[in-house]
C-alpha atoms as a PDB file:
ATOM      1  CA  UNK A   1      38.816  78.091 192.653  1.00  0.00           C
ATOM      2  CA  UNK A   2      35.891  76.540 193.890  1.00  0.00           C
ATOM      3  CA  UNK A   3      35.095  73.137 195.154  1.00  0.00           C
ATOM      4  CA  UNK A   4      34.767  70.342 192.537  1.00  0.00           C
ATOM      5  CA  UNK A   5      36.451  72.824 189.310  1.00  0.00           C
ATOM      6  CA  UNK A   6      38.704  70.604 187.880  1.00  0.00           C
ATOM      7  CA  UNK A   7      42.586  72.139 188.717  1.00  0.00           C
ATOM      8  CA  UNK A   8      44.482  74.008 186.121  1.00  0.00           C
ATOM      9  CA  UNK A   9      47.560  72.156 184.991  1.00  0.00           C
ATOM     10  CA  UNK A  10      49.567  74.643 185.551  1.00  0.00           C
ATOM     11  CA  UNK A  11      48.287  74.749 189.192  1.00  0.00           C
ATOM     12  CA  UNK A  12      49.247  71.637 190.411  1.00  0.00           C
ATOM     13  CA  UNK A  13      48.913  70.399 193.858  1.00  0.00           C
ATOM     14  CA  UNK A  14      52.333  71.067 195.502  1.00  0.00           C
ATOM     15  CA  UNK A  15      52.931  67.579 196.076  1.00  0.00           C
ATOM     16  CA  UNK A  16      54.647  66.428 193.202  1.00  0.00           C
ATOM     17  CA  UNK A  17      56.675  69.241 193.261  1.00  0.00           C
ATOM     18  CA  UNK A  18      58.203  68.505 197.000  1.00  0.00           C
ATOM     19  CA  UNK A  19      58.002  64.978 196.486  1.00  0.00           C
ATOM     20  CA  UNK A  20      60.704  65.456 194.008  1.00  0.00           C
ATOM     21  CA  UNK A  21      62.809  68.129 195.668  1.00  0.00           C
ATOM     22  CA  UNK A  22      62.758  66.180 198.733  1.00  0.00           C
ATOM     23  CA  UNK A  23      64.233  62.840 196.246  1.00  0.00           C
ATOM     24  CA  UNK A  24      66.691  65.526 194.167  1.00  0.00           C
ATOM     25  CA  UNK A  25      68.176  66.949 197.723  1.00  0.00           C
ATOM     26  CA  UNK A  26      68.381  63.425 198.673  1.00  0.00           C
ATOM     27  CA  UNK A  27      70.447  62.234 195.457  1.00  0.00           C
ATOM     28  CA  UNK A  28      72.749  65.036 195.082  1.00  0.00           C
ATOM     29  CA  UNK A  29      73.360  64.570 198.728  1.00  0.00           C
ATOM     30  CA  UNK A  30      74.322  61.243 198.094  1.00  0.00           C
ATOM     31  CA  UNK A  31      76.443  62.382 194.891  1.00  0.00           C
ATOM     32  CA  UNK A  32      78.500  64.576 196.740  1.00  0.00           C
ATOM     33  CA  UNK A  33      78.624  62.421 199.628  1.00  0.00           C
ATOM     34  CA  UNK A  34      80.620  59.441 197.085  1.00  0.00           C
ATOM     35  CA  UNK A  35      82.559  62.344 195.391  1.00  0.00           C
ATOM     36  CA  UNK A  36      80.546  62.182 192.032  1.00  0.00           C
ATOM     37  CA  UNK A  37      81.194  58.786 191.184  1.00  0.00           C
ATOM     38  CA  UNK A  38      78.773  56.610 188.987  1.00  0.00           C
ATOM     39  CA  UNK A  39      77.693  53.994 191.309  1.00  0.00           C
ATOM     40  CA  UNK A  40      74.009  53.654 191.977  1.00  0.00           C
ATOM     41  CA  UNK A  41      72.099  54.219 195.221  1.00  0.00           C
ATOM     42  CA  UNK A  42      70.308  51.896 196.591  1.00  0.00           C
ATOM     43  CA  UNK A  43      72.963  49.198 195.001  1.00  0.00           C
ATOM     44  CA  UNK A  44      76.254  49.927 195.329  1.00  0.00           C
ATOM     45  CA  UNK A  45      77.121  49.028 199.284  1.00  0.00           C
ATOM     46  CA  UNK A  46      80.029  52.313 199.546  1.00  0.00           C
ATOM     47  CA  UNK A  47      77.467  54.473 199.632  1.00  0.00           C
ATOM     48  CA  UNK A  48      76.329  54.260 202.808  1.00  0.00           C
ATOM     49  CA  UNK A  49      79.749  53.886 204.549  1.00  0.00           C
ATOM     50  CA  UNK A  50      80.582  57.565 202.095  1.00  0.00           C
ATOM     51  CA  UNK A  51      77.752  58.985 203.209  1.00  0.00           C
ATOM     52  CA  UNK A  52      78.858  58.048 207.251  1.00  0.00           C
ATOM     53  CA  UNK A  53      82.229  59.720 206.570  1.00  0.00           C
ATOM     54  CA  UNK A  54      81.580  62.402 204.103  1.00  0.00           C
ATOM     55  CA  UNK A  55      77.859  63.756 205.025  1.00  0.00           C
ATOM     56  CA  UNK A  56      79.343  67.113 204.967  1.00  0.00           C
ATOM     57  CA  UNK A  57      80.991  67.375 201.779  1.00  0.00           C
ATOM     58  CA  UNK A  58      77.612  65.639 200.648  1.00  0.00           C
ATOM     59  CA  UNK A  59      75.446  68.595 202.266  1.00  0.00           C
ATOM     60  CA  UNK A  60      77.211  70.913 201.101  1.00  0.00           C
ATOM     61  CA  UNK A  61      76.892  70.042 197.371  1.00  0.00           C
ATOM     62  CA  UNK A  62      73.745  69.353 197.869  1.00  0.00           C
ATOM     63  CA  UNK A  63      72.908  72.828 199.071  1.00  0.00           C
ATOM     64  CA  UNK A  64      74.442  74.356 196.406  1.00  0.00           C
ATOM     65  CA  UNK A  65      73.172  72.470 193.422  1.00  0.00           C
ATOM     66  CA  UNK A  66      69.676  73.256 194.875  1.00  0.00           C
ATOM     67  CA  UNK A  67      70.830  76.819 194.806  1.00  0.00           C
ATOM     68  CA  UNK A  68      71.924  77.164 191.185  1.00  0.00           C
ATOM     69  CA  UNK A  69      69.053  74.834 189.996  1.00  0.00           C
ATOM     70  CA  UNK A  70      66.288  76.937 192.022  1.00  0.00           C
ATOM     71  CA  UNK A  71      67.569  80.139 190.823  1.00  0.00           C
ATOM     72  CA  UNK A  72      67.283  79.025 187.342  1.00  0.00           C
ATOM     73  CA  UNK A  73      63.942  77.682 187.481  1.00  0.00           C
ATOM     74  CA  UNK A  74      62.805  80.756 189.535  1.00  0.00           C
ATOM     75  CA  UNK A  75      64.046  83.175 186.944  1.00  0.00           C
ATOM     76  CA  UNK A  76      62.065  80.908 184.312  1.00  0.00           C
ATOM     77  CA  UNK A  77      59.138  81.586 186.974  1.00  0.00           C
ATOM     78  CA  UNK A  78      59.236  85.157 187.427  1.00  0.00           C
ATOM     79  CA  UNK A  79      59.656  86.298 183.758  1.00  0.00           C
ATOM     80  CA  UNK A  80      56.773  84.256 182.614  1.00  0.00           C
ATOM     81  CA  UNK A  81      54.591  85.402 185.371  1.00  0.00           C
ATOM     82  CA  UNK A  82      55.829  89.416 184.800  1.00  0.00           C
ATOM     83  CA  UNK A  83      54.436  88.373 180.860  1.00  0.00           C
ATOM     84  CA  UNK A  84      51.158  86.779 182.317  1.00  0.00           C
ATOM     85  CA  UNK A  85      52.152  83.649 181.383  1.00  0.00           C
ATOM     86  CA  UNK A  86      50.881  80.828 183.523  1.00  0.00           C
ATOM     87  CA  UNK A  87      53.589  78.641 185.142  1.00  0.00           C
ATOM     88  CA  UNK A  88      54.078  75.451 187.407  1.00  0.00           C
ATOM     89  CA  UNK A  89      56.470  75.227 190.439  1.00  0.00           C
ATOM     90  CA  UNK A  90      59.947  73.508 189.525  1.00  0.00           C
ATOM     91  CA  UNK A  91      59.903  69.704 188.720  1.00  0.00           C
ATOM     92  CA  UNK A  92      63.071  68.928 190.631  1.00  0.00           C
ATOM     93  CA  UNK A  93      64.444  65.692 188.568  1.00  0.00           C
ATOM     94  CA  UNK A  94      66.262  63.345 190.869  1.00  0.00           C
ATOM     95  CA  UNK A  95      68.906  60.143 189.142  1.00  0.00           C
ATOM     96  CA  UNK A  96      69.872  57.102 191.402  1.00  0.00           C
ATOM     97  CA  UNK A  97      72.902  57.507 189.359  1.00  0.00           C
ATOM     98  CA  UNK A  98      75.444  59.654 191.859  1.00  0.00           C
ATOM     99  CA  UNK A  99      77.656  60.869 189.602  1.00  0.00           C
ATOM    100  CA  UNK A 100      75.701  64.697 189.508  1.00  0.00           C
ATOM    101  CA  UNK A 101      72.344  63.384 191.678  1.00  0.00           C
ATOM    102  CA  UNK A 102      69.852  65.279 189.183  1.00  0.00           C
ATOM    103  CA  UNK A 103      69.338  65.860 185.872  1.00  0.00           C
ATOM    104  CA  UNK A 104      68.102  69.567 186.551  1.00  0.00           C
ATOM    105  CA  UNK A 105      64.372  70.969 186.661  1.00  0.00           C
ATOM    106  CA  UNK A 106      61.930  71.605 184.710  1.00  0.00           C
ATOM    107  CA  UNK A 107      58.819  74.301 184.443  1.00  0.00           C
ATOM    108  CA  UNK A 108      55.550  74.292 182.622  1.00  0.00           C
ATOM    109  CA  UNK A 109      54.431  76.896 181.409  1.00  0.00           C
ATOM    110  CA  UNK A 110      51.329  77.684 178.889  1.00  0.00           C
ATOM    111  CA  UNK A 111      53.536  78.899 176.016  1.00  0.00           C
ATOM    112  CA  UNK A 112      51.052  79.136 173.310  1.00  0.00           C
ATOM    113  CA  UNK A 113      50.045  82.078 175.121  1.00  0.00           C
ATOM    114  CA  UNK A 114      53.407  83.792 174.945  1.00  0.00           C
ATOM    115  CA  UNK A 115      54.746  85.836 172.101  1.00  0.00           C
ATOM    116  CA  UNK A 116      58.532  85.226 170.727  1.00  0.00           C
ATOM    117  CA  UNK A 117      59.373  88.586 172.312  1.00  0.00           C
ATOM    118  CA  UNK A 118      58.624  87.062 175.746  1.00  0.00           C
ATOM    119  CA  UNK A 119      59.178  83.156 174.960  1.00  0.00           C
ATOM    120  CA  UNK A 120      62.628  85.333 174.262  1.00  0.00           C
ATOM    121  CA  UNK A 121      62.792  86.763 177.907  1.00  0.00           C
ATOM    122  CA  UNK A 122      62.096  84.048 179.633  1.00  0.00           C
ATOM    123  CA  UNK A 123      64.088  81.496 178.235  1.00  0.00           C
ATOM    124  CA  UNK A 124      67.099  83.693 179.123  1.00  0.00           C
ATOM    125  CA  UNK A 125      66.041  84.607 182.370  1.00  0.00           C
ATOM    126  CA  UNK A 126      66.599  81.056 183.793  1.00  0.00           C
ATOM    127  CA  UNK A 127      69.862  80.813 182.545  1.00  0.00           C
ATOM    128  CA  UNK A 128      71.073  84.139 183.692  1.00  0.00           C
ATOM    129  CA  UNK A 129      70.131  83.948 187.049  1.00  0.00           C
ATOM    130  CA  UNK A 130      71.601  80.471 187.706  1.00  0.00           C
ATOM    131  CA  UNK A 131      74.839  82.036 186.319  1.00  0.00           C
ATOM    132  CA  UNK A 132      74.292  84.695 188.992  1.00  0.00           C
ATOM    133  CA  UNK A 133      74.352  81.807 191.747  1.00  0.00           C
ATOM    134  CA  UNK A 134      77.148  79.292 189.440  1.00  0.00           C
ATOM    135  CA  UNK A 135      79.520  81.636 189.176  1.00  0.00           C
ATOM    136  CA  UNK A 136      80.225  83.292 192.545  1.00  0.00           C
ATOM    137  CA  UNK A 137      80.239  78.757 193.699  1.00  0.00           C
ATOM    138  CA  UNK A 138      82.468  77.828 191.008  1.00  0.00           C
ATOM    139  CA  UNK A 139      84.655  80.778 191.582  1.00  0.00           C
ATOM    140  CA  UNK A 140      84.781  79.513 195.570  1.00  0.00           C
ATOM    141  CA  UNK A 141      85.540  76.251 194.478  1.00  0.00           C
ATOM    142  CA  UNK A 142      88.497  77.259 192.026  1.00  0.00           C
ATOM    143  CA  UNK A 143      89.865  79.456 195.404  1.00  0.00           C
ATOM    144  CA  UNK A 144      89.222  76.999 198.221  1.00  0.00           C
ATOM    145  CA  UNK A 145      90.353  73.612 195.648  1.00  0.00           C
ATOM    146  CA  UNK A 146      93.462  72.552 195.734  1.00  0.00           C
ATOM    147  CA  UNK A 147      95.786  72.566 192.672  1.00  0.00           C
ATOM    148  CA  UNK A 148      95.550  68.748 190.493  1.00  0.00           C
ATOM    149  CA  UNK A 149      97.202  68.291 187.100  1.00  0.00           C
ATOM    150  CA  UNK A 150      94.421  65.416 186.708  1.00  0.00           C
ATOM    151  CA  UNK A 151      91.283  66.750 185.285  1.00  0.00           C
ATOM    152  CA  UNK A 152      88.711  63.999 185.290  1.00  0.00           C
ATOM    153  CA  UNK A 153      86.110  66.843 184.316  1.00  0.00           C
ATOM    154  CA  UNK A 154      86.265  69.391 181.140  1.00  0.00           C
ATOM    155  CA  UNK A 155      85.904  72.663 182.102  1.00  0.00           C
ATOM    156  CA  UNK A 156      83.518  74.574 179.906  1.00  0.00           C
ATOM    157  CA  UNK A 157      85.369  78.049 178.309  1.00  0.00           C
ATOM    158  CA  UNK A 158      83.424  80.139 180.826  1.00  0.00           C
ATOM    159  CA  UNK A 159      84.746  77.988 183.420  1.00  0.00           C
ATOM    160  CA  UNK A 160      88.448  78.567 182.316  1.00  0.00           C
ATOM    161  CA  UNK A 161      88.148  81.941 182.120  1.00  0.00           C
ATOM    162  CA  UNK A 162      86.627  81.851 186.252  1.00  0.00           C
ATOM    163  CA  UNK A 163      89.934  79.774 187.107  1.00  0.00           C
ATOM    164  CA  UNK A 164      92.414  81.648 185.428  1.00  0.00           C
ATOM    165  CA  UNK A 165      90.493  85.010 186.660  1.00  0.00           C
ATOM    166  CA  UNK A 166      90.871  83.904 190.485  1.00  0.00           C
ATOM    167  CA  UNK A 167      93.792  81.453 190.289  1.00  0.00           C
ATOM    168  CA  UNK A 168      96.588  82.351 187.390  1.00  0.00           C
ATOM    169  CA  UNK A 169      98.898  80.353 189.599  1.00  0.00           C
ATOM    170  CA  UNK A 170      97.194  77.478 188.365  1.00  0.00           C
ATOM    171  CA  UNK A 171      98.114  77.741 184.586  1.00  0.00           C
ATOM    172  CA  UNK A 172      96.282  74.736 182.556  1.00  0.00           C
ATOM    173  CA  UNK A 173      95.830  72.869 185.803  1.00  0.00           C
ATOM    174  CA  UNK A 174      92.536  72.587 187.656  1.00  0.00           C
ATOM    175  CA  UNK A 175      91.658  71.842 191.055  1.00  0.00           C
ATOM    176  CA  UNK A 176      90.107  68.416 192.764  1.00  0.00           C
ATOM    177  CA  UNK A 177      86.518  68.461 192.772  1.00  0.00           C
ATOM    178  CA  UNK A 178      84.814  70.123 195.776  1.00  0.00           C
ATOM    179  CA  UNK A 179      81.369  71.085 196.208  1.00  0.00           C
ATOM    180  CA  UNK A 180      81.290  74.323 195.543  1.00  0.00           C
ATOM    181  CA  UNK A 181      83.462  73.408 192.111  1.00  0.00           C
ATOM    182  CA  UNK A 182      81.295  70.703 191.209  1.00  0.00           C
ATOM    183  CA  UNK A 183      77.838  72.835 191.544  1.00  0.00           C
ATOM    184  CA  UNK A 184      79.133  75.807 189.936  1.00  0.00           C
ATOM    185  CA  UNK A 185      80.740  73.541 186.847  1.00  0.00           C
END
């Protein structure tokens, strides 16, 4: 692009993007620091004695949220670019609220110029490859959890099927939240 062309929207300077996976990695940090609770940052005064005592727990989630959110976006990203399709980095979206940290991510993408064959392939994509990432975490979470009659969080079908799978012992019971559980549910 040359100097003084006006910039394609769905080039966008990279700022905005890291701006908002810097604030995302720093909210879900925070979520799993509190253990998922809704209190919000910046208000509530536990969260920075949590984050003191359970920065690991918090890092953790964090990292794997990121994970499963990334590879979703990225498989958005890669089938629209395999179709010509023109695409923006991920829009991280970061929520004070700590009880996930983030309400996902988001693409653009220049879909008028996409047929339903490949508006077809690459709405799946992103949800197939954050399954690829979800699944292996949620089934480490159901392993390493341990066993609670007290299920503060539904578990989606697929998500039943992954406990009883890797943990029959646990019958209808679930396990406390942990990070891997919580990024993978």
């Amino acid at each position: 692009m040359a100097t003084g062309e006006p910039r394609s929207r769905y080039r966008p300077s990279g700022r905005l993007p890291l701006l908002l996976g810097l604030l995302t990695a720093l909210t879900t940090f925070a979520a799993g620091a509190v253990g998922w609770q809704p209190v919000l940052l910046g208000v509530d005064g536990d969260v920075a004695a949590a984050v003191a005592v359970h920065w690991p727990r918090g890092l953790a989630y964090m990292a794997a949220v990121l994970a499963v959110l990334s590879a979703h976006e990225a498989g958005h990203f890669v089938a629209a670019r395999r179709h010509g399709i023109p695409a923006t980095l991920p829009f991280f979206i970061p929520v004070p609220v700590l009880l996930t940290g983030t309400l996902g991510a988001v693409i653009g993408m220049e879909g008028s110029r996409a047929d339903r064959r490949q508006l077809f392939d690459i709405a799946l994509a992103g949800p197939v490859a954050g399954l690829v990432v979800a699944l292996p975490l949620l089934a480490a979470g159901v392993v390493t959890g341990s066993p609670t009659e007290v299920n503060g969080f539904g578990l989606p079908l697929l998500a039943v099927w992954v406990r009883d799978a890797v943990r029959p012992d646990l019958g209808a019971a679930t396990v406390v939240p942990n990070p891997w559980f919580m990024a993978g549910w």
